[in-house]
N, C-alpha and C. Protein backbone atom coordinates (compact mmCIF):
# COMPACT_ATOMS: atom_id res chain seq x y z
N UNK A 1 21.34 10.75 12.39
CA UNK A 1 20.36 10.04 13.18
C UNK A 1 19.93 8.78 12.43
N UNK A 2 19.80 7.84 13.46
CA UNK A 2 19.46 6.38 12.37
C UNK A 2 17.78 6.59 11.97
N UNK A 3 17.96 5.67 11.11
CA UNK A 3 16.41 5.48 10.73
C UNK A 3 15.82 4.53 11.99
N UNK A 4 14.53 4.59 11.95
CA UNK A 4 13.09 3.91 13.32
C UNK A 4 13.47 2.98 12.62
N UNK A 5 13.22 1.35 13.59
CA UNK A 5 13.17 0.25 12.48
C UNK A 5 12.13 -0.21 11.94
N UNK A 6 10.94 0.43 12.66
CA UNK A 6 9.56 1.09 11.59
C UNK A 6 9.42 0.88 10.24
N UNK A 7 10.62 2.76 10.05
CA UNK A 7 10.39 3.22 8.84
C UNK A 7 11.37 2.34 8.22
N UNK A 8 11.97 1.66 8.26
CA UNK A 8 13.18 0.47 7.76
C UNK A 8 12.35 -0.82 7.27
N UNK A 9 11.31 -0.92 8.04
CA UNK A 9 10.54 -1.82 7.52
C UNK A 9 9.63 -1.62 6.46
N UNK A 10 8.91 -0.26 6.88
CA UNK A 10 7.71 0.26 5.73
C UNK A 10 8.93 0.51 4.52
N UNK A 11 10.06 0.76 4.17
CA UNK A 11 10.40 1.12 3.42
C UNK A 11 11.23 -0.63 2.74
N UNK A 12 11.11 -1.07 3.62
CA UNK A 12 11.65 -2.33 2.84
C UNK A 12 10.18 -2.75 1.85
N UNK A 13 9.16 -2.95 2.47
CA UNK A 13 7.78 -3.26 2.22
C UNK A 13 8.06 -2.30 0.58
N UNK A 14 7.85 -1.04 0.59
CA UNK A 14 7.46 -0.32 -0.66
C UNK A 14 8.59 -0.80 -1.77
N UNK A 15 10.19 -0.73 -1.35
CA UNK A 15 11.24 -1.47 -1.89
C UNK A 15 10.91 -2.83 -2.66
N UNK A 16 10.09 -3.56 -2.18
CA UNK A 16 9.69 -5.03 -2.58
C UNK A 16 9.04 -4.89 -3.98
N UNK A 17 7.80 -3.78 -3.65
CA UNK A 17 6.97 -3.54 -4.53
C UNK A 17 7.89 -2.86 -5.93
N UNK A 18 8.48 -1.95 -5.67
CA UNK A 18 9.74 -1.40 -6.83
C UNK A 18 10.43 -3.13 -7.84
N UNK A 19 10.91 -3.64 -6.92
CA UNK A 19 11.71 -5.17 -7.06
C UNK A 19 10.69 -6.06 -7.46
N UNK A 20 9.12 -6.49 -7.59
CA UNK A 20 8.53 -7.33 -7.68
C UNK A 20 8.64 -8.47 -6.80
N UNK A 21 9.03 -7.91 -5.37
CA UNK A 21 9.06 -9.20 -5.08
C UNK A 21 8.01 -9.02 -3.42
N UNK A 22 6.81 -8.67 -3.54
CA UNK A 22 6.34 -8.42 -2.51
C UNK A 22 5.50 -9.05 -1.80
N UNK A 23 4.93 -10.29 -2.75
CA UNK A 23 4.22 -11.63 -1.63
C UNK A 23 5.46 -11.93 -0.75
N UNK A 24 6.61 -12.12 -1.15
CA UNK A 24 7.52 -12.54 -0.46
C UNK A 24 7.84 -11.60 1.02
N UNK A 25 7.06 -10.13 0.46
CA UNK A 25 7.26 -9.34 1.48
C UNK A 25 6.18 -9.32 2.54
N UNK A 26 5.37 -9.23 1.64
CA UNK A 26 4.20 -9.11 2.51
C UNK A 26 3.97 -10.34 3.36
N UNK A 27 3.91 -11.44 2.69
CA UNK A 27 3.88 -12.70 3.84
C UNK A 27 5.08 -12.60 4.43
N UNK A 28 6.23 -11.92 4.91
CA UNK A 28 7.12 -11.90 6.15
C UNK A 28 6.68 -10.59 6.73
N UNK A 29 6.37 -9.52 6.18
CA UNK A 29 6.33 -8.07 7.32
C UNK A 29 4.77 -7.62 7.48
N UNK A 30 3.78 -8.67 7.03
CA UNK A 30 2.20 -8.47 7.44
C UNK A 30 1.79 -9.70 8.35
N UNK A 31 1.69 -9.22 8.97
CA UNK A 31 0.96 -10.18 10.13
C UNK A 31 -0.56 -11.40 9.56
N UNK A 32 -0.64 -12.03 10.09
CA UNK A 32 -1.33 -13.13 9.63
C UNK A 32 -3.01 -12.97 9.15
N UNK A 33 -3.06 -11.81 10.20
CA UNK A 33 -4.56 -11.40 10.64
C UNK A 33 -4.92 -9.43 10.36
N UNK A 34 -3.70 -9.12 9.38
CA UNK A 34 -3.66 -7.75 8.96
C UNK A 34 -5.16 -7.29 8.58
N UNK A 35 -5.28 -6.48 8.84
CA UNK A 35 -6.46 -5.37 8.01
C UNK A 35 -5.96 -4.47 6.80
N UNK A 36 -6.64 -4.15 5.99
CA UNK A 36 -6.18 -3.01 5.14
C UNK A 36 -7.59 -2.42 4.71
N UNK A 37 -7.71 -0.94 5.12
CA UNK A 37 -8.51 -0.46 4.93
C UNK A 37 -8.23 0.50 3.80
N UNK A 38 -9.42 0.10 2.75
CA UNK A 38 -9.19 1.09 1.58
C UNK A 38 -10.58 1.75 1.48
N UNK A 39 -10.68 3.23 1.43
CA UNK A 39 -11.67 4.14 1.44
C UNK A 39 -12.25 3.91 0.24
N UNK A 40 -13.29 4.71 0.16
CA UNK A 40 -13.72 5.01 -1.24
C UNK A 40 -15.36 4.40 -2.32
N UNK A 41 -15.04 4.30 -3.19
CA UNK A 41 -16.29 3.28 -3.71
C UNK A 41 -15.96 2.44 -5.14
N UNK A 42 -14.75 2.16 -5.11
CA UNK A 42 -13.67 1.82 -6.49
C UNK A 42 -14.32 -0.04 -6.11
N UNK A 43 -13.95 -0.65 -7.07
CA UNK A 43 -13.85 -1.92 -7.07
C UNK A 43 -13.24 -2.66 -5.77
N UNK A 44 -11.93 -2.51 -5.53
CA UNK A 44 -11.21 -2.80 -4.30
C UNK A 44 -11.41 -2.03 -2.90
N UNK A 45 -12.59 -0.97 -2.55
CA UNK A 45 -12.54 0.00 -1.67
C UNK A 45 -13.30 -1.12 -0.61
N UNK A 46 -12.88 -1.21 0.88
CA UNK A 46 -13.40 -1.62 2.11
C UNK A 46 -12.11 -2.10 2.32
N UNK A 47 -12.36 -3.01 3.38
CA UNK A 47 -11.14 -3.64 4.53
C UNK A 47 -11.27 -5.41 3.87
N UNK A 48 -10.02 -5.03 3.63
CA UNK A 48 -9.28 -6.55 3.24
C UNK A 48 -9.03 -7.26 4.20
N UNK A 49 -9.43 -8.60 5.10
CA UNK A 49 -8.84 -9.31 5.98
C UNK A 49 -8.34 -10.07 5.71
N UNK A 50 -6.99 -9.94 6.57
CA UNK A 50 -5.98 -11.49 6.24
C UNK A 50 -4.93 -11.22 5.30
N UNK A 51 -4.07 -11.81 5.45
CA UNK A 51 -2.66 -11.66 4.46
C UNK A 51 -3.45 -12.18 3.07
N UNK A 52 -4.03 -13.44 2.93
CA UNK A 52 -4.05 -13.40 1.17
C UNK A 52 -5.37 -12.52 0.59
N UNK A 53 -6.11 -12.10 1.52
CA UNK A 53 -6.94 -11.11 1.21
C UNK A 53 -6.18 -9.81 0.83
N UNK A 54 -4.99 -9.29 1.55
CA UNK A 54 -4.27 -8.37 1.00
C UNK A 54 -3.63 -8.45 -0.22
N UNK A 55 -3.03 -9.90 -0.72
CA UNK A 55 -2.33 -10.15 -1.54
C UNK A 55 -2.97 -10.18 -2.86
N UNK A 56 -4.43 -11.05 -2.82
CA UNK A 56 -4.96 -10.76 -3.41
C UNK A 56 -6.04 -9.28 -3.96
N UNK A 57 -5.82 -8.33 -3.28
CA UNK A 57 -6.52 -7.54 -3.70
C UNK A 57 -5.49 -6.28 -4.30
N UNK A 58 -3.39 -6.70 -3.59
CA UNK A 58 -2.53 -6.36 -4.34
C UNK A 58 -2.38 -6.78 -5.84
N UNK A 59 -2.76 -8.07 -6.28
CA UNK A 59 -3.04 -8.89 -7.44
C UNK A 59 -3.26 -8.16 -8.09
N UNK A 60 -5.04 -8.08 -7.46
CA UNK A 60 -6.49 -7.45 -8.43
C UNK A 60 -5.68 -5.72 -9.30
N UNK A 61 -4.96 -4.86 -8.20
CA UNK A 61 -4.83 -4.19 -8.23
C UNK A 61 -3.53 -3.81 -9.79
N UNK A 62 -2.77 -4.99 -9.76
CA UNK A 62 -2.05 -4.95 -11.00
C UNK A 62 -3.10 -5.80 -11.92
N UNK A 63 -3.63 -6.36 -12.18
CA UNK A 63 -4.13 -6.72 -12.96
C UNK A 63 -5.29 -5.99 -13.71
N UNK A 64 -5.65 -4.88 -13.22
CA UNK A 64 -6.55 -3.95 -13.31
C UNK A 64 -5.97 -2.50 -13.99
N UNK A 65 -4.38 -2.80 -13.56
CA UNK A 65 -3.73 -1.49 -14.55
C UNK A 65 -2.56 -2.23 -15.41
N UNK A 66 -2.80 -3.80 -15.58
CA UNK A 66 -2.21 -4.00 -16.68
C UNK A 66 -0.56 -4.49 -16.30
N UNK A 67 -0.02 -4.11 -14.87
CA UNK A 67 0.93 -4.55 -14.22
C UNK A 67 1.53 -2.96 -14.56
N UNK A 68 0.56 -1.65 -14.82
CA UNK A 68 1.31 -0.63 -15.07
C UNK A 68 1.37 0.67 -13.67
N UNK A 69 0.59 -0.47 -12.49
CA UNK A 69 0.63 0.92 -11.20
C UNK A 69 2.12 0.67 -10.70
N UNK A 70 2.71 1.90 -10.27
CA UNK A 70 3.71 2.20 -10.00
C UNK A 70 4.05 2.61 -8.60
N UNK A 71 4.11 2.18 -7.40
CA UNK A 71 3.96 3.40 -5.87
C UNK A 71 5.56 4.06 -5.66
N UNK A 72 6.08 5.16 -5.47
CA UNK A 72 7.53 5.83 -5.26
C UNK A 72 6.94 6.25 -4.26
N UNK A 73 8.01 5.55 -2.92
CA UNK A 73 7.83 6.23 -1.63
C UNK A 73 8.42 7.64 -1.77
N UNK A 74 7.84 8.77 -1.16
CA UNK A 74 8.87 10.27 -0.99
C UNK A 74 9.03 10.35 0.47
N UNK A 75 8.50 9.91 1.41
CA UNK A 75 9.19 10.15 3.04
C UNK A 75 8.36 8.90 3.78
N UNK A 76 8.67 8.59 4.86
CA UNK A 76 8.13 7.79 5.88
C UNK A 76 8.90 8.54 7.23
N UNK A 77 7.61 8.38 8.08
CA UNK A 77 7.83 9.06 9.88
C UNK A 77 7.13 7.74 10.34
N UNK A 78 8.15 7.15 11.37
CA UNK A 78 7.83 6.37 12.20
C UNK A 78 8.36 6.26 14.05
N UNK A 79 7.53 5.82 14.35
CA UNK A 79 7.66 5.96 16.15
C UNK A 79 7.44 4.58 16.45
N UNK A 80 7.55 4.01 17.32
CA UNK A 80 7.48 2.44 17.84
C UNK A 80 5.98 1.71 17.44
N UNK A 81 5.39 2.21 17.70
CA UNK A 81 3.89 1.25 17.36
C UNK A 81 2.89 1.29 15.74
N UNK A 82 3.77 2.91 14.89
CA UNK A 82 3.39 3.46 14.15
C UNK A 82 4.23 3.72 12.66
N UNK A 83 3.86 3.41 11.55
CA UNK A 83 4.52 4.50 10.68
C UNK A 83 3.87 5.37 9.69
N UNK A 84 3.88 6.09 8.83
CA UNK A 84 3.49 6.94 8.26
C UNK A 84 3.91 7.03 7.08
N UNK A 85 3.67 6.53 5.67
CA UNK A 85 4.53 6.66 4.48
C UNK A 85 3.74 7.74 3.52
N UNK A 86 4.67 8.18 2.50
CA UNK A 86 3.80 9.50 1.87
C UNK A 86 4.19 9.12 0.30
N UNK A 87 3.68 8.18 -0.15
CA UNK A 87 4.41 7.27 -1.72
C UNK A 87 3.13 8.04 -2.59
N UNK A 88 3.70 8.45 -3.97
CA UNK A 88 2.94 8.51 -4.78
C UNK A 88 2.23 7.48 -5.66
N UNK A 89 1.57 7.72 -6.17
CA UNK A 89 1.33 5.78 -7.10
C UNK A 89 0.64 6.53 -9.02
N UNK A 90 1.25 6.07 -9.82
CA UNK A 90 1.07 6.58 -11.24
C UNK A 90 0.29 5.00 -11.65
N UNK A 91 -0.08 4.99 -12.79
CA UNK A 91 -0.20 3.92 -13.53
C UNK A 91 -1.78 4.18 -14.88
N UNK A 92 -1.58 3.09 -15.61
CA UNK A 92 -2.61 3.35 -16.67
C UNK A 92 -3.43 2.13 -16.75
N UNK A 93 -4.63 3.14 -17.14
CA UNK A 93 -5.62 1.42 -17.79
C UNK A 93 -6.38 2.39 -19.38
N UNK A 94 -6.00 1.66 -20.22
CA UNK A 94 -6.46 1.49 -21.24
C UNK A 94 -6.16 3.37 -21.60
N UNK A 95 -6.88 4.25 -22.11
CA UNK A 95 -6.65 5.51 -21.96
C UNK A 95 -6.30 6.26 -20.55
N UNK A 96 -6.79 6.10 -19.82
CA UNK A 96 -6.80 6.34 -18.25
C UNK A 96 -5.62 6.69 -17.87
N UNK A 97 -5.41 7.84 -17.42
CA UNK A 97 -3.61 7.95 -16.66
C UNK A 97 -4.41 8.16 -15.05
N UNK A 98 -3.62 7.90 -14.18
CA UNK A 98 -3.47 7.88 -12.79
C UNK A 98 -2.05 8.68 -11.88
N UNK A 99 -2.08 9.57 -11.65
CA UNK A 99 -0.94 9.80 -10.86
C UNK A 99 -1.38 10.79 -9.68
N UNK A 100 -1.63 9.88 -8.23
CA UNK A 100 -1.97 10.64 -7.72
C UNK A 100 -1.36 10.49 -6.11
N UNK A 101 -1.16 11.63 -5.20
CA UNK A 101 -0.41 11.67 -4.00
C UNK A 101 -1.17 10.72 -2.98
N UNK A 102 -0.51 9.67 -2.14
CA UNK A 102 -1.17 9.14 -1.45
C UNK A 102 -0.67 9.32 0.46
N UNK A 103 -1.35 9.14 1.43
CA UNK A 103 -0.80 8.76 2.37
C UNK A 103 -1.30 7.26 3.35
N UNK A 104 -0.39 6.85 3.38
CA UNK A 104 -0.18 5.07 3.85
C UNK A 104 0.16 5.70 5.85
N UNK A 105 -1.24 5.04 6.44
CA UNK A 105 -0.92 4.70 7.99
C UNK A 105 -0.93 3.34 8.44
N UNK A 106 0.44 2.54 9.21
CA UNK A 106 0.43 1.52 9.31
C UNK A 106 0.42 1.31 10.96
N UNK A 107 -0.83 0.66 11.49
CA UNK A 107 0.41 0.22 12.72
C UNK A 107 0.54 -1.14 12.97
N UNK A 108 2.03 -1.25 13.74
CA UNK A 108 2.98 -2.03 13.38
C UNK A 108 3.17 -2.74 15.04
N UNK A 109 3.16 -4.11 14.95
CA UNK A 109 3.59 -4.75 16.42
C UNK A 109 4.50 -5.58 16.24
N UNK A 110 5.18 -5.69 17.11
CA UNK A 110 6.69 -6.67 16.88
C UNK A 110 7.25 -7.27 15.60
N UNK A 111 7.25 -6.01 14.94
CA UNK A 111 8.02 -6.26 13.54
C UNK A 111 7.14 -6.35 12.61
N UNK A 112 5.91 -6.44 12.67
CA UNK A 112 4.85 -6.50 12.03
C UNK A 112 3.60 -5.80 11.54
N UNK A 113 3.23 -5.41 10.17
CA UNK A 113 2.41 -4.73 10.17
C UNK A 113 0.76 -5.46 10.35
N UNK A 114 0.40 -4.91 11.60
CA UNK A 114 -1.06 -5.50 11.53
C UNK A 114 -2.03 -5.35 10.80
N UNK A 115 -2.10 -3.47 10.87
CA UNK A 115 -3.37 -2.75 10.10
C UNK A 115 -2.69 -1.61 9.12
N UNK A 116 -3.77 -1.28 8.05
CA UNK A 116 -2.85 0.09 7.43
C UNK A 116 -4.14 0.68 6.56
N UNK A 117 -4.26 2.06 6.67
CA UNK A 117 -5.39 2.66 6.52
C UNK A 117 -4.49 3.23 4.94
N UNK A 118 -4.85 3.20 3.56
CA UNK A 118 -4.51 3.92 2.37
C UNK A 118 -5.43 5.28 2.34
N UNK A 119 -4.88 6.25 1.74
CA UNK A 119 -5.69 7.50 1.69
C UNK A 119 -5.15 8.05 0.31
N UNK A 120 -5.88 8.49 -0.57
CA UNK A 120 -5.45 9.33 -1.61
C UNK A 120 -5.65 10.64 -1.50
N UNK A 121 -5.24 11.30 -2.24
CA UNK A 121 -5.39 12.50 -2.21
C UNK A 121 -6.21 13.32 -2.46
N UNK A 122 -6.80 12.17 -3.76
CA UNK A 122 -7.93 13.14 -4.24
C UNK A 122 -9.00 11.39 -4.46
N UNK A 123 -10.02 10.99 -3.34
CA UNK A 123 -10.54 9.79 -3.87
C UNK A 123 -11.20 10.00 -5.00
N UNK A 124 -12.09 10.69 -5.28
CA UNK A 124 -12.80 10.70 -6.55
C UNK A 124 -11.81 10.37 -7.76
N UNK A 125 -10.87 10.93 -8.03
CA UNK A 125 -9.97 10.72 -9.05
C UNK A 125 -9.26 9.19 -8.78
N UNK A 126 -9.43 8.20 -7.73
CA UNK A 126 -9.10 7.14 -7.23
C UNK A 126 -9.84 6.29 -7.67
N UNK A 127 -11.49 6.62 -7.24
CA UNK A 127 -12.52 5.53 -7.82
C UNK A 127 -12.83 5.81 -9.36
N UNK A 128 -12.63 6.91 -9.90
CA UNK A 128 -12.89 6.86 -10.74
C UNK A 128 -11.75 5.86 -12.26
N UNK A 129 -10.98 5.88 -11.56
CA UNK A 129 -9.51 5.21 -12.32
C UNK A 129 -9.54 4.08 -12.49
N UNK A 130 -10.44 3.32 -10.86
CA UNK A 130 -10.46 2.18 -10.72
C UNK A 130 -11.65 1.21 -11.33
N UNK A 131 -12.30 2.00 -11.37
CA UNK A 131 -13.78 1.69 -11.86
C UNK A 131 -13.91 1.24 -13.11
């Protein structure tokens, strides 16, 4: 069975991030006017608007573990308007280890991701990492 071209996309997206090359990604597969909602009460937690609001708070986000966060997608489920990715994300700051299960909801319009809700697994162990 082929892959959704969804999950072809969310998985190119996480691919970028592996490669370093994901402004390049994100300004082609995020829409202009994206949301990203991040839970929680960490430094970066609320809704990012706008592509360089995302980019930049992707920035903040390496620069905060040193260029040491890591995300490994393990599955993505996608349907036409929707996808679903299930990536883990590791990384360190200073003593601090981080490795924790996440789930990524995106939805997606004509090739594009508009909005995408992040969820960890365990937030407390999220804000506290970030903090």
């Amino acid at each position: 069975m082929a892959e959704h071209p969804n999950a072809r996309l969310i998985r190119k997206l996480h691919e970028s991030f592996v490669e370093g090359s994901y402004i390049a990604a994100i300004t082609e597969l995020f829409a202009q006017d994206v949301v990203w909602h991040l839970p929680g009460s960490g430094p970066l937690s609320g809704d990012h608007r706008g592509r360089e609001a995302v980019l930049a708070a992707m920035r903040r986000f390496e620069e905060l573990s040193g260029g040491t966060i890591r995300v490994e997608v393990h599955d993505i489920l996608a349907g036409d308007d929707h996808a679903v990715a299930r990536p883990g994300a590791k990384g360190r700051r200073g003593e601090k280890r981080y490795d924790c299960p996440e789930i990524d909801v995106y939805h997606i319009r004509d090739g594009t991701v508009t909005e995408f809700w992040s969820f960890a697994e365990d937030q407390r162990v999220t804000d506290e990492f970030w903090s």
